[in-house]
N, C-alpha and C. Protein backbone atom coordinates (compact mmCIF):
# COMPACT_ATOMS: atom_id res chain seq x y z
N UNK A 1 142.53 97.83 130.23
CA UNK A 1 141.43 97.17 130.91
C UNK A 1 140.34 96.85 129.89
N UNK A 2 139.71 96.07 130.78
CA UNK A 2 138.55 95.01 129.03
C UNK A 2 137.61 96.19 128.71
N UNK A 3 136.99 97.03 129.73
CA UNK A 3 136.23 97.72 129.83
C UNK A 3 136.52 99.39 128.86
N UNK A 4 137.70 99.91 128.43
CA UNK A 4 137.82 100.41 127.91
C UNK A 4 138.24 100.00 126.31
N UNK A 5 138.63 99.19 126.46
CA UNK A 5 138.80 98.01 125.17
C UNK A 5 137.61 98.11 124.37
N UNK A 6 136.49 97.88 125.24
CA UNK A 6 135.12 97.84 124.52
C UNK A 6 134.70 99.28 124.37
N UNK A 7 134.98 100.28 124.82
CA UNK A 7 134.66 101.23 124.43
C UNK A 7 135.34 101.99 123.49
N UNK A 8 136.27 102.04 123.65
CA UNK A 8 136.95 101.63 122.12
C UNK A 8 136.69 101.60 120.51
N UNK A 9 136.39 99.86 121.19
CA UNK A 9 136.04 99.18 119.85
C UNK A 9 134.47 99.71 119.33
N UNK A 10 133.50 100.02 120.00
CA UNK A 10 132.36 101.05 119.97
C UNK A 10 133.18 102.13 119.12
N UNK A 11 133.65 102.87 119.58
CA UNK A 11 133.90 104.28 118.95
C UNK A 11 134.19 104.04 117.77
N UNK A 12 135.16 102.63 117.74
CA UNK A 12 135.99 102.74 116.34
C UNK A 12 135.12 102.04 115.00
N UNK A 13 134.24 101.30 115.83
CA UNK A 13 133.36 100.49 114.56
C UNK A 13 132.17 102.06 114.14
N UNK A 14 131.59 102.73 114.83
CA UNK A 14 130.93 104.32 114.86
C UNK A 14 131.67 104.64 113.32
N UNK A 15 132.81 104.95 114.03
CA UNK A 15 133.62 105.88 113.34
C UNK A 15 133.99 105.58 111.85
N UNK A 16 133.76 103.97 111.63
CA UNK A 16 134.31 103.32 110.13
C UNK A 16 133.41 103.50 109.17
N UNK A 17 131.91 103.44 109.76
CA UNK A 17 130.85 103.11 109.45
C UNK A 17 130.31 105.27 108.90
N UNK A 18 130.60 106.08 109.97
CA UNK A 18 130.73 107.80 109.87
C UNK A 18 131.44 107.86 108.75
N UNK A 19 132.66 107.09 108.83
CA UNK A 19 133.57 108.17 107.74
C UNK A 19 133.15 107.70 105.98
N UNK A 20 132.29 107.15 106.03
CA UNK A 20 131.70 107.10 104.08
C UNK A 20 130.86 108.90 104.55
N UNK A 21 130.41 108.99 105.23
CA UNK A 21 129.47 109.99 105.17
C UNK A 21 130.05 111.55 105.22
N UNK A 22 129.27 112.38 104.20
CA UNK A 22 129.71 113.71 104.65
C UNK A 22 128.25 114.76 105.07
N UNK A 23 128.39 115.65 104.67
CA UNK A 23 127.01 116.53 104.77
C UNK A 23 126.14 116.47 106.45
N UNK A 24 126.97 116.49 107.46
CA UNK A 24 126.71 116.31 108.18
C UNK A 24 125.65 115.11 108.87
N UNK A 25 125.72 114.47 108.37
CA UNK A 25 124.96 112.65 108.35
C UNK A 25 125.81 112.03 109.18
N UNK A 26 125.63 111.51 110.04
CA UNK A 26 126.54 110.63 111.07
C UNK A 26 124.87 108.82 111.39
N UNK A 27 125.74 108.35 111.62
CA UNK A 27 124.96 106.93 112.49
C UNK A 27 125.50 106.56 113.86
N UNK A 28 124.52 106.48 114.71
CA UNK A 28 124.77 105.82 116.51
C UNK A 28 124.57 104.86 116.26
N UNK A 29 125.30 104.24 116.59
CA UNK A 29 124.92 102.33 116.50
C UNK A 29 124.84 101.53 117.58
N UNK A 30 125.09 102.21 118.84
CA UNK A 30 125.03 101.81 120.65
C UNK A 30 124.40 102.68 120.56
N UNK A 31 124.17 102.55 121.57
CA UNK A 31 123.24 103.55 123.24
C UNK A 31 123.95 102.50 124.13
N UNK A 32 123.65 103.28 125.48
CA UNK A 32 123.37 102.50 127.12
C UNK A 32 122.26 102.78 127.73
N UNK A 33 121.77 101.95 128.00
CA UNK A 33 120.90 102.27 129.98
C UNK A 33 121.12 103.55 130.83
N UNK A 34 120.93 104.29 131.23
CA UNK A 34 120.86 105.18 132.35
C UNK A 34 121.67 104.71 133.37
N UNK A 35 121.53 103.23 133.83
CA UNK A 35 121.82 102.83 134.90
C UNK A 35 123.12 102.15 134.78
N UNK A 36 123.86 102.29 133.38
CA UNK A 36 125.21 101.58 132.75
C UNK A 36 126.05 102.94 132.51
N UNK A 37 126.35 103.39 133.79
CA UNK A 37 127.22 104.89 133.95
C UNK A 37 128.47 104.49 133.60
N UNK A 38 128.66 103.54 133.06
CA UNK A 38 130.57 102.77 132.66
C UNK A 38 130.30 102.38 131.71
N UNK A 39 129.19 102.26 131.05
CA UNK A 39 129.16 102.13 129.37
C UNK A 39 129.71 100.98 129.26
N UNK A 40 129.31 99.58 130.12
CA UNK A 40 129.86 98.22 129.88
C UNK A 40 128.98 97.73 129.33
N UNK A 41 127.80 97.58 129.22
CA UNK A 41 126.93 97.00 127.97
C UNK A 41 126.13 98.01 126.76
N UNK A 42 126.65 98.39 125.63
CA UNK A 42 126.77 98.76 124.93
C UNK A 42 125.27 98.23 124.06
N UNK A 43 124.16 98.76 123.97
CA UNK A 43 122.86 98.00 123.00
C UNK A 43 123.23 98.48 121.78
N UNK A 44 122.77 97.51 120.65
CA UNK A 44 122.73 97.73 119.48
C UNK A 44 121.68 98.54 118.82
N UNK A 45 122.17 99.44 118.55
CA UNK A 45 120.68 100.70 117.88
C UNK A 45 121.24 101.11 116.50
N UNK A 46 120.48 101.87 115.58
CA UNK A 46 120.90 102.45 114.21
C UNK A 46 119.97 103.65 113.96
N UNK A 47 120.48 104.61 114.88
CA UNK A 47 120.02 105.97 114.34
C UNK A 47 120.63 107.09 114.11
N UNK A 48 120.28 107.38 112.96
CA UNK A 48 120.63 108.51 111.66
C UNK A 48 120.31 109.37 112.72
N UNK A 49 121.86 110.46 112.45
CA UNK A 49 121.52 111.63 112.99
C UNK A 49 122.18 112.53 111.59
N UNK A 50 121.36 114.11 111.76
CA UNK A 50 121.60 114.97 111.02
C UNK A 50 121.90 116.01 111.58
N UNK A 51 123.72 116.69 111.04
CA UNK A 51 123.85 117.25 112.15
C UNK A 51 123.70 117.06 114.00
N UNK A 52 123.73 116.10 114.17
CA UNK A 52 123.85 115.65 115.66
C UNK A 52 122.05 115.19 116.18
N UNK A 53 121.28 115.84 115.05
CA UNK A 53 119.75 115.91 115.36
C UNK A 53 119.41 114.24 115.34
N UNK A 54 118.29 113.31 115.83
CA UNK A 54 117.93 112.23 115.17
C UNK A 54 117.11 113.14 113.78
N UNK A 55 117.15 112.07 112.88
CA UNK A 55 116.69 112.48 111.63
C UNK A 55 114.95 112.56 111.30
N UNK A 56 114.15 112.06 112.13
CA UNK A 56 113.14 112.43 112.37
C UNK A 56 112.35 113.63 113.20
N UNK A 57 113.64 114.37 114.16
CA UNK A 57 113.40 115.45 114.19
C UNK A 57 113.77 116.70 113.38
N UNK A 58 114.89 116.07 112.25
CA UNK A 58 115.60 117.62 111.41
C UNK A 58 114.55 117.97 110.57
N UNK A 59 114.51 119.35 109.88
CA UNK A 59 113.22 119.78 109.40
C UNK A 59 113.17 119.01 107.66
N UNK A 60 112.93 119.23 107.14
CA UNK A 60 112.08 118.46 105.74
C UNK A 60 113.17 118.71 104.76
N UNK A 61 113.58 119.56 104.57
CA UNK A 61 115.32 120.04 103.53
C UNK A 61 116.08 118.96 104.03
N UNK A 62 116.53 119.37 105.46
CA UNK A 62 117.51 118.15 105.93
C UNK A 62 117.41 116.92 105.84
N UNK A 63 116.02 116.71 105.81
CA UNK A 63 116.10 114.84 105.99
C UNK A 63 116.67 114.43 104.21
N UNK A 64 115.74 115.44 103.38
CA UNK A 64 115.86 115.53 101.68
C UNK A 64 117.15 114.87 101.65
N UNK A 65 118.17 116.21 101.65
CA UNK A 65 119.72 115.71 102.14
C UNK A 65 120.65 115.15 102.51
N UNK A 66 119.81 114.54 103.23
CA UNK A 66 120.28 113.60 103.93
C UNK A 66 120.23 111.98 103.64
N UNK A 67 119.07 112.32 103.44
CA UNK A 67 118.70 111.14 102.27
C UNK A 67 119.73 111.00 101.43
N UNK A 68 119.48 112.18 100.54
CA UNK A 68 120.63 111.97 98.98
C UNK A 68 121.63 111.80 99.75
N UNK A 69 122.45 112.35 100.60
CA UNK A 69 123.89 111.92 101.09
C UNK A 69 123.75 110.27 101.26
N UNK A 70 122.94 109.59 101.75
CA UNK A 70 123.22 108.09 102.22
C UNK A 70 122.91 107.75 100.85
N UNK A 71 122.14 108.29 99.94
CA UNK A 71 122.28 107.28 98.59
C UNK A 71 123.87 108.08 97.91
N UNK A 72 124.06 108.73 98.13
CA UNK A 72 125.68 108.98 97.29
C UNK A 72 126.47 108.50 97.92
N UNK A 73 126.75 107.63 98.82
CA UNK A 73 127.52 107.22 99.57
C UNK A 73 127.57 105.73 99.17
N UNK A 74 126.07 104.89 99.29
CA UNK A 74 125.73 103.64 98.83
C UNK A 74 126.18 103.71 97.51
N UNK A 75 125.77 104.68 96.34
CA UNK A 75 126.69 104.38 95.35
C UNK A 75 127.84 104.38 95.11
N UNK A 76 128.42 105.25 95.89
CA UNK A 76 129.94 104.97 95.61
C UNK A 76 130.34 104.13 96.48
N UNK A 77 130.33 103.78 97.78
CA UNK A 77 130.50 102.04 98.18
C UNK A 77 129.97 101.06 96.98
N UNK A 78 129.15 101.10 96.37
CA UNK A 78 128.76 99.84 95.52
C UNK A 78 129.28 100.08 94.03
N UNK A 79 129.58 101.09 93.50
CA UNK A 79 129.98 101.60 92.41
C UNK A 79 128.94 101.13 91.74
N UNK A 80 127.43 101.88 91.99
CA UNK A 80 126.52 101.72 90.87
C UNK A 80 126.11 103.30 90.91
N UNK A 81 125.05 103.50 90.12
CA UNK A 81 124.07 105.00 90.05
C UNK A 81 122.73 104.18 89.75
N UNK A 82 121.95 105.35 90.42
CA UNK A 82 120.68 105.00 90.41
C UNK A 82 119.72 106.26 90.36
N UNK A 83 118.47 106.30 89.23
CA UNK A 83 117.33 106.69 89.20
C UNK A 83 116.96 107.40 90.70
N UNK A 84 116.92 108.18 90.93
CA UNK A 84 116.28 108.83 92.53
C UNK A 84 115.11 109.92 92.07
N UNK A 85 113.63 109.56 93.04
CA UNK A 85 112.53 110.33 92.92
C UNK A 85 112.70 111.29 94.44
N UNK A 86 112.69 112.27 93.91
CA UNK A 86 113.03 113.48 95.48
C UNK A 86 111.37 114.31 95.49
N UNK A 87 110.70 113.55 96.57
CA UNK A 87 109.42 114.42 96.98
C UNK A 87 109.55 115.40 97.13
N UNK A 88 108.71 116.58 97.55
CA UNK A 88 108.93 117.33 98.24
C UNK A 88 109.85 118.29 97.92
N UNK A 89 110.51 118.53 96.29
CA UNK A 89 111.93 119.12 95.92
C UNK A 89 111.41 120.97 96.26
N UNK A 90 110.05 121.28 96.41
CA UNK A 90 110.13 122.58 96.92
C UNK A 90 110.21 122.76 98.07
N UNK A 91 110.89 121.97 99.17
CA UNK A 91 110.91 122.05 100.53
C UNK A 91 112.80 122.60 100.19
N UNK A 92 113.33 122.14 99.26
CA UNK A 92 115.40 122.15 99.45
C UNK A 92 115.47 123.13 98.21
N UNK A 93 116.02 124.43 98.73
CA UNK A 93 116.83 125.37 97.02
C UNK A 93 118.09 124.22 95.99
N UNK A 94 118.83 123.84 96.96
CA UNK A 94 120.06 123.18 95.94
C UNK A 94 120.41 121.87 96.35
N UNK A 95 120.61 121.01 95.18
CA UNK A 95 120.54 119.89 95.46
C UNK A 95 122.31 119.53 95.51
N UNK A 96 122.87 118.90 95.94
CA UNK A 96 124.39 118.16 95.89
C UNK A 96 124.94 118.03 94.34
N UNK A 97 126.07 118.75 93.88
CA UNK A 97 126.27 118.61 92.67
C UNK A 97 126.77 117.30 92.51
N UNK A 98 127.90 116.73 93.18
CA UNK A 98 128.14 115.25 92.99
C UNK A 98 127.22 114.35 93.26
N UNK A 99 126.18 114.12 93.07
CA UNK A 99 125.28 112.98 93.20
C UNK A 99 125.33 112.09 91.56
N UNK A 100 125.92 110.77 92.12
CA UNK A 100 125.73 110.00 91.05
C UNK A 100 124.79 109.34 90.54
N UNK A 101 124.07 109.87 90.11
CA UNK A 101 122.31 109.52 90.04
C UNK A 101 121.72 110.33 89.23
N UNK A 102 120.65 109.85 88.24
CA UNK A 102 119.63 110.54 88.20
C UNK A 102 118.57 111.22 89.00
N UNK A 103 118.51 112.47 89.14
CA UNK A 103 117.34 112.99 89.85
C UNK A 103 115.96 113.47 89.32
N UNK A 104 115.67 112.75 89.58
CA UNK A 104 113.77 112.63 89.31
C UNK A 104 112.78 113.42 90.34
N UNK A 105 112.40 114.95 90.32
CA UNK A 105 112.42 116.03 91.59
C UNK A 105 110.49 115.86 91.07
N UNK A 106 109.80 115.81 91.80
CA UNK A 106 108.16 115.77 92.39
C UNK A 106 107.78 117.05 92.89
N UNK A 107 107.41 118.12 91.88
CA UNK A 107 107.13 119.19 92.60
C UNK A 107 105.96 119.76 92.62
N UNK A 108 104.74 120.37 93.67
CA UNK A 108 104.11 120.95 93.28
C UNK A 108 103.51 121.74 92.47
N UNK A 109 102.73 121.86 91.62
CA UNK A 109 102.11 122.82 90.50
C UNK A 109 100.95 123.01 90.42
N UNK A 110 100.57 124.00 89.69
CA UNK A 110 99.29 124.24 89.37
C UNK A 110 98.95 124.09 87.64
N UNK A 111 99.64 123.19 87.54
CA UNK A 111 99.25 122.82 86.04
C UNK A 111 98.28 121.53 85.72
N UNK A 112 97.64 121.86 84.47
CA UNK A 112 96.02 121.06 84.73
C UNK A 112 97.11 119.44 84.23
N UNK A 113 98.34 119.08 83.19
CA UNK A 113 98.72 117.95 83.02
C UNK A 113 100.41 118.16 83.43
N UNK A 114 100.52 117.00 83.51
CA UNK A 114 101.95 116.68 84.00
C UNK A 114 102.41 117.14 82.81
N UNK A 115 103.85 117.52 83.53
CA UNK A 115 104.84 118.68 82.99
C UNK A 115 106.40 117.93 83.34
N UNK A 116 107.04 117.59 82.07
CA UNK A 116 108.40 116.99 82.09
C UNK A 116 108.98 117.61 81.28
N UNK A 117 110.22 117.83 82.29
CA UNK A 117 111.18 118.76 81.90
C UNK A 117 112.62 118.15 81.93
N UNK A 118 113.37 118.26 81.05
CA UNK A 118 114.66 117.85 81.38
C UNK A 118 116.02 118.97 81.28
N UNK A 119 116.71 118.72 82.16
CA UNK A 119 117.72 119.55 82.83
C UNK A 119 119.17 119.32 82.79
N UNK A 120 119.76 120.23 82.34
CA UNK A 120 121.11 119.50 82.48
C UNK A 120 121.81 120.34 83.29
């Protein structure tokens, strides 16, 4: 029937779009209406969930994370690396060892001049 056809094809475009992602990062890309209990019109939405959370409610580590997961993902879909500035790096203990990127971490201090450090 057409009606499961389309629901379906929902799940399966979800699901193409999920599977670059790991670290618990998923994307909704529908919703329905309340009043569309058969899920026949399907709206177009794009929200990041973390761990099942929307990503504006997960706490400040997670979003970090989450972040870097959608840029390690964009790079390896695009096969580039890129420079990344991570705010906030005293909010997350460990960062993703496969990240293809430079990480450029912004951390609080109490030092009177900027302090660069490099890490391997």
């Amino acid at each position: 029937d057409a009606r499961a056809l389309s629901i379906r094809q929902v799940e399966l475009c979800e699901q193409s779009i999920n599977d670059y992602f790991q670290g618990g990062v998923s994307f909704k890309l529908f919703t329905y209406t309340i009043e569309d209990k058969l899920k026949e019109n399907p709206i177009e939405t794009c929200q990041m969930l973390v761990d099942g959370v929307p990503y504006g409610s997960a706490n400040t580590a997670r979003q970090i994370a989450a972040g870097l997961e959608v840029i390690r993902a964009l790079c390896e879909y695009n096969d580039i690396s890129a420079p990344v500035f991570v705010d906030n790096r005293e909010s997350i203990q460990h960062l993703p060892e496969d990240l293809p990127c430079q990480i450029i971490n912004l951390r609080v201090s109490d030092d009177k001049e900027l302090v660069v450090t490099h890490n391997r």
